[in-house]
PDB file of N, CA and C in Angstrom:
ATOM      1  N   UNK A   1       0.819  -1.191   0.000  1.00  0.00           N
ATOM      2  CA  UNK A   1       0.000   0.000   0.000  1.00  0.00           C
ATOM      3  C   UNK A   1       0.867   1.261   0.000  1.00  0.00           C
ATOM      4  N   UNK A   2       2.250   1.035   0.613  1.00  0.00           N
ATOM      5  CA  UNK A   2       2.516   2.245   0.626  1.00  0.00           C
ATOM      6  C   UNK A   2       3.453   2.793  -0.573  1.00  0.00           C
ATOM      7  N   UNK A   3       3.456   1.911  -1.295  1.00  0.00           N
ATOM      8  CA  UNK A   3       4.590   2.057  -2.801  1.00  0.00           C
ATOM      9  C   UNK A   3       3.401   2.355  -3.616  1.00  0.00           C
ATOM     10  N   UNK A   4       1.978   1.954  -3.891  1.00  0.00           N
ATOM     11  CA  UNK A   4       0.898   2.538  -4.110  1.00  0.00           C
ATOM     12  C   UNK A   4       1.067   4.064  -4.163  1.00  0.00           C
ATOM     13  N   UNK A   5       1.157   4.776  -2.548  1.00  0.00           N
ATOM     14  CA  UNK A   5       0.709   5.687  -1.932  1.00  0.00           C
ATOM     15  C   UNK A   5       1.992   6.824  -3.151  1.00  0.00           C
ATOM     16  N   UNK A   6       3.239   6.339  -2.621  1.00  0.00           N
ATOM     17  CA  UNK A   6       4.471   6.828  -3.407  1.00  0.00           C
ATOM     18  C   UNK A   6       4.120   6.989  -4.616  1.00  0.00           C
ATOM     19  N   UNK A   7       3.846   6.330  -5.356  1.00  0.00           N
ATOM     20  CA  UNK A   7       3.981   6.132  -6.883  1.00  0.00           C
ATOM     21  C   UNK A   7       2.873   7.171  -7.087  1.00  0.00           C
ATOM     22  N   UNK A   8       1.621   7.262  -6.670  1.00  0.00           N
ATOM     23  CA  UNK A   8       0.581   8.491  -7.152  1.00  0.00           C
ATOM     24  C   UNK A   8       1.031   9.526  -6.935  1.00  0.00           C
ATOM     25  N   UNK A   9       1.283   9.815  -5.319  1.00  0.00           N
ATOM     26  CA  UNK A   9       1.833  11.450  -4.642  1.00  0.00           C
ATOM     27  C   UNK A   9       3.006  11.686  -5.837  1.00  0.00           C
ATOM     28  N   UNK A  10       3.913  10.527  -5.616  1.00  0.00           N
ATOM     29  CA  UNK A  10       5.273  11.218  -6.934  1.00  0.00           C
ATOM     30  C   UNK A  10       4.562  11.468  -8.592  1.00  0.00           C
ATOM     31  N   UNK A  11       3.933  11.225  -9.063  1.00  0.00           N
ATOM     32  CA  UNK A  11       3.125  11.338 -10.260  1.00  0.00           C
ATOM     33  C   UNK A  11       2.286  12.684  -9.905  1.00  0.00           C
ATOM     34  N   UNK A  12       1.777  12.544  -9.448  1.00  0.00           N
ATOM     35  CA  UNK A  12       1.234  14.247  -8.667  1.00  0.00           C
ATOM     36  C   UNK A  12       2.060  15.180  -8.701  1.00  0.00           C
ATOM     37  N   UNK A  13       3.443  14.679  -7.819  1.00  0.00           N
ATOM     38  CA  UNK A  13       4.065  15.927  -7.983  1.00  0.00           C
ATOM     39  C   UNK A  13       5.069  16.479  -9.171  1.00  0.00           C
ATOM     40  N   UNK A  14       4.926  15.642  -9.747  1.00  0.00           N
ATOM     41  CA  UNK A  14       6.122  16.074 -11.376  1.00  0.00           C
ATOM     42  C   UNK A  14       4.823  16.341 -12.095  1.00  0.00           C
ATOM     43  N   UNK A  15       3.419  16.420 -12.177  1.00  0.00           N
ATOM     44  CA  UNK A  15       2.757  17.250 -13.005  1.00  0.00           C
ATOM     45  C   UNK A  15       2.699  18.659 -12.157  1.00  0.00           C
ATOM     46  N   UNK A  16       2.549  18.487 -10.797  1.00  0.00           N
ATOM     47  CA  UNK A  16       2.556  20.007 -10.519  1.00  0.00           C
ATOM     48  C   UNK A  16       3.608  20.572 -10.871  1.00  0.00           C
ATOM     49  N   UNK A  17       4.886  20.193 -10.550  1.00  0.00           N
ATOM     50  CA  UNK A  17       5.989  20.770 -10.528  1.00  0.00           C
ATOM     51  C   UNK A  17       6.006  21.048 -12.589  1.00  0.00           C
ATOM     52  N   UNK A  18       6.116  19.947 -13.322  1.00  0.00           N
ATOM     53  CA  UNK A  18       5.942  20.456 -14.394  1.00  0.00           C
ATOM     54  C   UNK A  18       4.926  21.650 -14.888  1.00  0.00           C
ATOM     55  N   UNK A  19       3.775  21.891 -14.471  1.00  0.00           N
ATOM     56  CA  UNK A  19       2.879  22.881 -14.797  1.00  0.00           C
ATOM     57  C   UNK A  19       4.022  24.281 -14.094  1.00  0.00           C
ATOM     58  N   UNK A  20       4.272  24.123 -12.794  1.00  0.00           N
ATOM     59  CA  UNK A  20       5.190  25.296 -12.074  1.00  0.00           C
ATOM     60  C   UNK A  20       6.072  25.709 -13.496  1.00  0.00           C
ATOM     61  N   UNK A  21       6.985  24.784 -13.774  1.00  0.00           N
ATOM     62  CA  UNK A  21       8.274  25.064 -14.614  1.00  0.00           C
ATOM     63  C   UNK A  21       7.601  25.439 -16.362  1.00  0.00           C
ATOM     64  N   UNK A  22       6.808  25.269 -16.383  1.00  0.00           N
ATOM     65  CA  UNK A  22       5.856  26.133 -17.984  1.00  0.00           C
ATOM     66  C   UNK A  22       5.662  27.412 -17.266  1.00  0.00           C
ATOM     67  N   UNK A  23       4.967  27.595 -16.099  1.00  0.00           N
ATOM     68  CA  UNK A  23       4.334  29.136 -15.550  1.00  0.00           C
ATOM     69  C   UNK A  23       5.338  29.756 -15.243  1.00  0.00           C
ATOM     70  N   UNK A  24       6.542  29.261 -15.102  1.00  0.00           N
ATOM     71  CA  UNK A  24       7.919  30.122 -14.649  1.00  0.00           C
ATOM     72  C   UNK A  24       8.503  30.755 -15.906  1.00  0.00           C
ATOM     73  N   UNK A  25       8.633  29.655 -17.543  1.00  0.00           N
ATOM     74  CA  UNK A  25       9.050  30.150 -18.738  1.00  0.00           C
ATOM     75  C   UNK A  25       8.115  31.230 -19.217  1.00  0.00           C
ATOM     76  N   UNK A  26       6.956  31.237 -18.711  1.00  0.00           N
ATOM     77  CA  UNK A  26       6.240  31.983 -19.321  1.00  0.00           C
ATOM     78  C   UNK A  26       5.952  33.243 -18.962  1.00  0.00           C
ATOM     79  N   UNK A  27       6.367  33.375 -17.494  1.00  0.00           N
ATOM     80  CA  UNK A  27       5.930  34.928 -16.327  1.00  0.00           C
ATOM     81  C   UNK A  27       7.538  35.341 -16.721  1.00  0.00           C
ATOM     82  N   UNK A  28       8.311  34.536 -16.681  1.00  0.00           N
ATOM     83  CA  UNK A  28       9.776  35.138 -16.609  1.00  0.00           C
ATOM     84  C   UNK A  28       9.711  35.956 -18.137  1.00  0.00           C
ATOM     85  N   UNK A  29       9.139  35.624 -19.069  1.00  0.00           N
ATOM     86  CA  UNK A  29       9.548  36.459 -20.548  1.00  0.00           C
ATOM     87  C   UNK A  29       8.882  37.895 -20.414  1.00  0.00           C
ATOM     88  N   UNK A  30       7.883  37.602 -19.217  1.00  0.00           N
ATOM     89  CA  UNK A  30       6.821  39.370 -19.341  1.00  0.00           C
ATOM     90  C   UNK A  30       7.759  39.560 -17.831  1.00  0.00           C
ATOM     91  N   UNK A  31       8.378  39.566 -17.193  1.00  0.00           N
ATOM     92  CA  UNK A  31       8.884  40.361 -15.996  1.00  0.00           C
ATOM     93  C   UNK A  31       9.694  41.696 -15.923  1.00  0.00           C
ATOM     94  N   UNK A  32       9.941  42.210 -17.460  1.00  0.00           N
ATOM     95  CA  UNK A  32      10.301  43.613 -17.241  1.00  0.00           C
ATOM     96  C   UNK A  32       9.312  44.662 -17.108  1.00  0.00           C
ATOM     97  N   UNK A  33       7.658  43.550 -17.383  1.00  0.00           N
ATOM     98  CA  UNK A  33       6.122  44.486 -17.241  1.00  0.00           C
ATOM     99  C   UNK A  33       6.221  44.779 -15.510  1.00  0.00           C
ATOM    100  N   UNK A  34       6.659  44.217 -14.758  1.00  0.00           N
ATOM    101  CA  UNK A  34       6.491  44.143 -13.206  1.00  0.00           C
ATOM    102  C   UNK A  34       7.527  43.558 -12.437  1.00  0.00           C
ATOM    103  N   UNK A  35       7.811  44.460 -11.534  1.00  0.00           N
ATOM    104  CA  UNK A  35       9.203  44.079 -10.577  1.00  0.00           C
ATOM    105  C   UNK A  35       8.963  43.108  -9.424  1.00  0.00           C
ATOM    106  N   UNK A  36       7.798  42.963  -9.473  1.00  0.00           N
ATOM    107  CA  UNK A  36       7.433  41.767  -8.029  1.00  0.00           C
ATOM    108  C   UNK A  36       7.383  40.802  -8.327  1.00  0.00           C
ATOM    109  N   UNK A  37       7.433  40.363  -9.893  1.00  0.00           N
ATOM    110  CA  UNK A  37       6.994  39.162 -10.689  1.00  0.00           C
ATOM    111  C   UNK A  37       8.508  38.140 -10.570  1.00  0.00           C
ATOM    112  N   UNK A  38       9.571  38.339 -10.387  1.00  0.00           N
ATOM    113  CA  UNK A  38      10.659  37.424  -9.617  1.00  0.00           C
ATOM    114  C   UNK A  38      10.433  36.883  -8.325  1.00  0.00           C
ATOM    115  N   UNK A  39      10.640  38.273  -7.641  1.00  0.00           N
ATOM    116  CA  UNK A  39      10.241  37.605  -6.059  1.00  0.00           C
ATOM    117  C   UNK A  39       8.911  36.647  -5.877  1.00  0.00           C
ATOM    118  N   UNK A  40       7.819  36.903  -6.616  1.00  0.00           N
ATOM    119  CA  UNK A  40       6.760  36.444  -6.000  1.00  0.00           C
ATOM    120  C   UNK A  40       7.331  34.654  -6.247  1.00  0.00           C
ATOM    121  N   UNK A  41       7.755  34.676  -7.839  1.00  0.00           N
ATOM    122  CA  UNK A  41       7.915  33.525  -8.361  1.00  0.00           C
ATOM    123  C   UNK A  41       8.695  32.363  -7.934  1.00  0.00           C
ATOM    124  N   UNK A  42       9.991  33.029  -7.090  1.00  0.00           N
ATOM    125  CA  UNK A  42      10.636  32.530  -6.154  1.00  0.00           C
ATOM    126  C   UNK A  42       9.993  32.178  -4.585  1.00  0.00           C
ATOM    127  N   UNK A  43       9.227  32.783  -4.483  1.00  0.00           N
ATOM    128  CA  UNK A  43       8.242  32.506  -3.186  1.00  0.00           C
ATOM    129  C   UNK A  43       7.293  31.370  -3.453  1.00  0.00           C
ATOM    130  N   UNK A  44       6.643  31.421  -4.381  1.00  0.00           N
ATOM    131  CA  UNK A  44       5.870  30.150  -4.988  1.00  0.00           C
ATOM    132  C   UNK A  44       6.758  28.686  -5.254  1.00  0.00           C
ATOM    133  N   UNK A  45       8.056  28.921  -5.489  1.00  0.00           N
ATOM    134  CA  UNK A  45       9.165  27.795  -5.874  1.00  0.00           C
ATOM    135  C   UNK A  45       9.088  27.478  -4.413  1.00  0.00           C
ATOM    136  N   UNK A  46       9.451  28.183  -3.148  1.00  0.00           N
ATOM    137  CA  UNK A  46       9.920  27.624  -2.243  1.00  0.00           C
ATOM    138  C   UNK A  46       8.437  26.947  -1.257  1.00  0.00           C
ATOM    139  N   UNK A  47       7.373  27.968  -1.386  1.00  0.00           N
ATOM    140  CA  UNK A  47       6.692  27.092  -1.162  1.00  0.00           C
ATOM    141  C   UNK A  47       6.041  26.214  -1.238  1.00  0.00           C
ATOM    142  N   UNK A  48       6.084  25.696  -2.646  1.00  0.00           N
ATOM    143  CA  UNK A  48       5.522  24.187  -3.277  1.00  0.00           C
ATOM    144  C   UNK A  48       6.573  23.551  -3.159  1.00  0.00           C
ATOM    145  N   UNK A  49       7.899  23.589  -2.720  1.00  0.00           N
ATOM    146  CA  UNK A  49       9.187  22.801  -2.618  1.00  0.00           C
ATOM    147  C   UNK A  49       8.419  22.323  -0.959  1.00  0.00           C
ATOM    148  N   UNK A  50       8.177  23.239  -0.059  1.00  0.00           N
ATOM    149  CA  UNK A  50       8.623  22.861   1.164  1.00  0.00           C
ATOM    150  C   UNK A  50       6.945  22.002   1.469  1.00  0.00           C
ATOM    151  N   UNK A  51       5.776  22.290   0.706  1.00  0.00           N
ATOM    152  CA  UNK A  51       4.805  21.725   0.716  1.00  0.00           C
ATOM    153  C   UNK A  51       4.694  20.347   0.367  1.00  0.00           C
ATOM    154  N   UNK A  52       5.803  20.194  -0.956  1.00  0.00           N
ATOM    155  CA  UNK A  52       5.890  19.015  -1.461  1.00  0.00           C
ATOM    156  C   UNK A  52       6.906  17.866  -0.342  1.00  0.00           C
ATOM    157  N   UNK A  53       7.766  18.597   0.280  1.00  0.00           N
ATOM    158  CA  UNK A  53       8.737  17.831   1.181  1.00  0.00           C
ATOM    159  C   UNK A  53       7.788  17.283   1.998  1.00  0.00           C
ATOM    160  N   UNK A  54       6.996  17.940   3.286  1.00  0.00           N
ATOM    161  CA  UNK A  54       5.987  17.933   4.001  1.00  0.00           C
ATOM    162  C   UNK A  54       5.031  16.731   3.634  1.00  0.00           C
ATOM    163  N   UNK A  55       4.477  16.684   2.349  1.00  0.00           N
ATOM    164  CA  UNK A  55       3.901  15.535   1.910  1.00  0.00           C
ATOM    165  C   UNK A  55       4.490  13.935   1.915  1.00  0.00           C
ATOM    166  N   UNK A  56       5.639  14.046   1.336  1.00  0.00           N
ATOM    167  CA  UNK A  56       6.743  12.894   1.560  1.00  0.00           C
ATOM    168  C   UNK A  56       6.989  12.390   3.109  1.00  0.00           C
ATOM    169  N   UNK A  57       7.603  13.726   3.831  1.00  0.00           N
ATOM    170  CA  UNK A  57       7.663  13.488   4.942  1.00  0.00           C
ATOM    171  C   UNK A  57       6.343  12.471   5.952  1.00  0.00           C
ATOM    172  N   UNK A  58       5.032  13.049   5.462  1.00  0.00           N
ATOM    173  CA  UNK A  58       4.103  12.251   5.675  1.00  0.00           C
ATOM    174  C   UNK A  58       3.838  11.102   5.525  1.00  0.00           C
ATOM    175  N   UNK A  59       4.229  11.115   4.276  1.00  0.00           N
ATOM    176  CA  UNK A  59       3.790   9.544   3.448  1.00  0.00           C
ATOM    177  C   UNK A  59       4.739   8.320   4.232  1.00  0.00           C
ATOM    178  N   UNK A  60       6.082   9.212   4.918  1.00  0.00           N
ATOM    179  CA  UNK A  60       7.214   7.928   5.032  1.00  0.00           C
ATOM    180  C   UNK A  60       6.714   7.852   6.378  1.00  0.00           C
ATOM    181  N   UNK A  61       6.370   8.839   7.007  1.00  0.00           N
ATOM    182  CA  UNK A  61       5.732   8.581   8.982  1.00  0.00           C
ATOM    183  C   UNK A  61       4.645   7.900   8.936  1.00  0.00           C
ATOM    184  N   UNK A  62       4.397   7.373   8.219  1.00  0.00           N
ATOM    185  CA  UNK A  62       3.489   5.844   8.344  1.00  0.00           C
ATOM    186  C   UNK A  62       2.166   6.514   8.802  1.00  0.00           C
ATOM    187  N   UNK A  63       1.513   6.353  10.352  1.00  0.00           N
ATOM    188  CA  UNK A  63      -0.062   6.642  10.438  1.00  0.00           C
ATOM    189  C   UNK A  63       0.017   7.976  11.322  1.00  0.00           C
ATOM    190  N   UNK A  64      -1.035   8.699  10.309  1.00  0.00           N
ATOM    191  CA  UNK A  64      -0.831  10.061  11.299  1.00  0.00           C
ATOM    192  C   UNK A  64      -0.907  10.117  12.553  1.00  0.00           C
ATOM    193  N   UNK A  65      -0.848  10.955  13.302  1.00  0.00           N
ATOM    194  CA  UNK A  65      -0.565  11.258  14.414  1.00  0.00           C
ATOM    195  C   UNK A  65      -1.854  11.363  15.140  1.00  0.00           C
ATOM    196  N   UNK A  66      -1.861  10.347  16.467  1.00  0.00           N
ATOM    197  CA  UNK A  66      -3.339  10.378  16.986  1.00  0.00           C
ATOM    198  C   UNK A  66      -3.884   8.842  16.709  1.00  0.00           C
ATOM    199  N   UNK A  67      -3.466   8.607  15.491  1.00  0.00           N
ATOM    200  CA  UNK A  67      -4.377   7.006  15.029  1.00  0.00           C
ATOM    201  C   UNK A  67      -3.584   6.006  15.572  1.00  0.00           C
ATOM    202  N   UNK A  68      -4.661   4.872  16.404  1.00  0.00           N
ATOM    203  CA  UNK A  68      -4.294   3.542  16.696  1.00  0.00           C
ATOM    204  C   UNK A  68      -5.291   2.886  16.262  1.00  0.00           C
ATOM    205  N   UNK A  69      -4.676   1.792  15.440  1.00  0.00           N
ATOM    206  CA  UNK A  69      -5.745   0.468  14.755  1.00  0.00           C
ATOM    207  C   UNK A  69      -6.096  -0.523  16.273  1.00  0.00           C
ATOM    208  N   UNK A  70      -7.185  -0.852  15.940  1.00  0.00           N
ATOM    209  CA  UNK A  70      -7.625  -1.865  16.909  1.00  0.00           C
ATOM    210  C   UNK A  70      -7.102  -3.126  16.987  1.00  0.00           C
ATOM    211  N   UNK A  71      -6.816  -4.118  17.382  1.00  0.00           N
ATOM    212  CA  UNK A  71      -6.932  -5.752  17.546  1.00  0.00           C
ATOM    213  C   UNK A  71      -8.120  -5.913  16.975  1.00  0.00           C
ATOM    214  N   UNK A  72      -8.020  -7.541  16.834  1.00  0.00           N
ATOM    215  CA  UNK A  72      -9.178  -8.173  16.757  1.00  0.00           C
ATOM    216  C   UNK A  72     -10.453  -7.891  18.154  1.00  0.00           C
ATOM    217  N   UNK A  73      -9.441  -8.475  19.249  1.00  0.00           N
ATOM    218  CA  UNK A  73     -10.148  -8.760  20.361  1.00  0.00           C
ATOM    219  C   UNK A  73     -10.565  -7.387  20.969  1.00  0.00           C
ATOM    220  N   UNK A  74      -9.942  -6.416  20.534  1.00  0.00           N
ATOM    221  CA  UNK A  74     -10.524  -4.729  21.006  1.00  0.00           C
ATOM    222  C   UNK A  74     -12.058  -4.578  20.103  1.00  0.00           C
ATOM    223  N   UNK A  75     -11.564  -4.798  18.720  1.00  0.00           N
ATOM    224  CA  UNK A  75     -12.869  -4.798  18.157  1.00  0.00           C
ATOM    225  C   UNK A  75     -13.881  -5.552  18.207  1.00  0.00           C
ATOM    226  N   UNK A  76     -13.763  -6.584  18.606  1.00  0.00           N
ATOM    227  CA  UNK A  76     -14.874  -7.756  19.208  1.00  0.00           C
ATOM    228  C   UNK A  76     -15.680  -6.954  20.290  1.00  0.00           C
ATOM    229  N   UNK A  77     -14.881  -7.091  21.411  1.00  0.00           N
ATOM    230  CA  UNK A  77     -15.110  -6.161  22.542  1.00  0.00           C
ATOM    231  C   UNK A  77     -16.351  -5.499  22.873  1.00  0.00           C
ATOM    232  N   UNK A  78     -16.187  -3.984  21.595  1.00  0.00           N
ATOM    233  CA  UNK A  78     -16.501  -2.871  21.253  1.00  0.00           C
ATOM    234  C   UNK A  78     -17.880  -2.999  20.344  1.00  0.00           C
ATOM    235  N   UNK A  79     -18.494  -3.556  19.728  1.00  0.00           N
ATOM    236  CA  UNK A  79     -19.467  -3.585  18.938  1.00  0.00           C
ATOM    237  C   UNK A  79     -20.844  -3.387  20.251  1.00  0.00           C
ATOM    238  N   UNK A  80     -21.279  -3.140  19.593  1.00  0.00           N
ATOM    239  CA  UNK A  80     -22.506  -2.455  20.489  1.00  0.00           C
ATOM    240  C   UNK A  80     -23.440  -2.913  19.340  1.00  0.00           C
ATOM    241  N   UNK A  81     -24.806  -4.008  19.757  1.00  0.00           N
ATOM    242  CA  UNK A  81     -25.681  -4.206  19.035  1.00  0.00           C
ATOM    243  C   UNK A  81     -27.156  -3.576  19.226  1.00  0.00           C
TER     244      UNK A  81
END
């Protein structure tokens, strides 16, 4: 399941990142229209970099934080009819 999980998120992220790297060739040719149009663009790089890390980071820490799976015998237990 979790080479599953890898293989989509990484396919996810080389189309985002590819769509990023077209919107970068393309804002960078009009940036003498506007002086904020670098910085912003560099701000957007770092934060889909550190968004995308964050995701990975997730994927490899196994079950979020807070979750415990039951036993059998917990879930037996527990049913309420």
């Amino acid at each position: 399941m979790f080479w599953l999980g890898f293989g989509i998120y990484t396919i996810f992220m080389v189309l985002i990142f590819g769509f990023f790297i077209i919107a970068k060739i393309h804002v960078y040719k009009f940036r003498h229209y506007n002086v904020v149009i670098e910085p912003v663009t560099r701000l957007l790089a770092m934060a889909l970099l550190v968004l995308a890390l964050a995701g990975y980071y997730l994927l490899f820490s196994g079950n979020p934080v807070g979750t415990r799976t039951q036993t059998v015998q917990e879930t037996v237990n527990t049913e309420i009819y």
